[in-house]
Protein backbone atom coordinates (compact mmCIF):
# COMPACT_ATOMS: atom_id res chain seq x y z
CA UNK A 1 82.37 118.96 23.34
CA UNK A 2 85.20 117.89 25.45
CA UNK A 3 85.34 120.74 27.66
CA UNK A 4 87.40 120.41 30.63
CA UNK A 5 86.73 121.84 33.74
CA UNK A 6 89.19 122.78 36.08
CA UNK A 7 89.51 124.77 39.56
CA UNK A 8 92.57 127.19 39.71
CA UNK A 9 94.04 124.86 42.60
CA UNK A 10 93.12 122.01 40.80
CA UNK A 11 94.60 122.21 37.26
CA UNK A 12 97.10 120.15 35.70
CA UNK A 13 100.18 120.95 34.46
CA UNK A 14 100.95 120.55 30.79
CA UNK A 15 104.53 121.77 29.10
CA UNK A 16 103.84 121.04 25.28
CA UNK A 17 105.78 122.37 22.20
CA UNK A 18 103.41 124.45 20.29
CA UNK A 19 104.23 124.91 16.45
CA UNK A 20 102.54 126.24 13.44
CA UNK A 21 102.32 123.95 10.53
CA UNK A 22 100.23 124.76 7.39
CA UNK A 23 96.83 123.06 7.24
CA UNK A 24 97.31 121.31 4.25
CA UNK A 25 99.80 118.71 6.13
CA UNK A 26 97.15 118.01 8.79
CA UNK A 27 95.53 114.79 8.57
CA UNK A 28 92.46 114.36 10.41
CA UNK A 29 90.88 110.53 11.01
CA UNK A 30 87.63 110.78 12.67
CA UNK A 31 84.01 111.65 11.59
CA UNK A 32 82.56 114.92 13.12
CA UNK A 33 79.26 116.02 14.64
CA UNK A 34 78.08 119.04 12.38
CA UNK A 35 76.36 120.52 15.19
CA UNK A 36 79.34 119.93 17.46
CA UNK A 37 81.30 122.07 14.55
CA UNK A 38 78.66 124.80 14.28
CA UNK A 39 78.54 125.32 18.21
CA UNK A 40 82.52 125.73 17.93
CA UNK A 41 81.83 128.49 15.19
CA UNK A 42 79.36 129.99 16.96
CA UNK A 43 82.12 130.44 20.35
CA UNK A 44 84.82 131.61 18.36
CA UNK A 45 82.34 134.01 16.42
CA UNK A 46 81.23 135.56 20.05
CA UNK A 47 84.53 135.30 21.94
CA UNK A 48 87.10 136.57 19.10
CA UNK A 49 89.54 134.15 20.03
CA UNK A 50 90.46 130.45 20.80
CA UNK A 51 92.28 128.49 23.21
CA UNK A 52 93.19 125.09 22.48
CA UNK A 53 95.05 124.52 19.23
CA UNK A 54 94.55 121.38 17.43
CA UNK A 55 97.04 118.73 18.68
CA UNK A 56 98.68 116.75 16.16
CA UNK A 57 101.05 113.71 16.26
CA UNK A 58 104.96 115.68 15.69
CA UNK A 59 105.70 113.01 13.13
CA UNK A 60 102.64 112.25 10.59
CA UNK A 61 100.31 115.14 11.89
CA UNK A 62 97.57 113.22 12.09
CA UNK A 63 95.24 114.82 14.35
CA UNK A 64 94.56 113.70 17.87
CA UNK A 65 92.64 116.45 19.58
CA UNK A 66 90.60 118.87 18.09
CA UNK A 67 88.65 117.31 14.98
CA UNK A 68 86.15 119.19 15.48
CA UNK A 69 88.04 122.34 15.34
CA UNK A 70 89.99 121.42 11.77
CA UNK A 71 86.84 122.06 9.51
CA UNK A 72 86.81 125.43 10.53
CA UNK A 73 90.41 126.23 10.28
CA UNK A 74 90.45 124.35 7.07
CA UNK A 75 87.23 126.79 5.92
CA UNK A 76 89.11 129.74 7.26
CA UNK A 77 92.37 129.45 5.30
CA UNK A 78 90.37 128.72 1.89
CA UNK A 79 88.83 132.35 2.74
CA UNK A 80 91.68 133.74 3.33
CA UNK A 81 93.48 132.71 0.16
């Protein structure tokens, strides 16, 4: 699922603005993997809490990491409404 690995001596720096948009700008382009979707559900469902955000291109939003992640934020905020 994309999981990285990393040592505590060996981990890279990254320095990224983080910003909430609304998901209803977000454009995702890729197919997902149901199961790869469900397994997501299934960590946030046991751990509470998540800890990469969706990263999306700052000038059409079009995603670029974490399209597996959208369907369930996108399920979420119908919920919610």
């Amino acid at each position: 699922m994309g999981i990285e690995h990393w040592t505590k001596t060996n981990k890279p720096l990254r320095i990224m603005r983080v910003e909430m948009v609304p998901i209803s700008m977000v454009h995702p382009h890729e197919a997902v993997i149901g199961h790869e979707v469900e397994e997501f559900c299934n960590s946030l469902t046991n751990k509470g809490v998540f800890y990469r955000p969706i990263l999306l291109d700052s000038n059409t939003y079009v995603v670029l990491d974490g399209h597996h992640r959208y369907p369930l934020f996108l399920s979420i905020t119908k919920t919610m409404r």
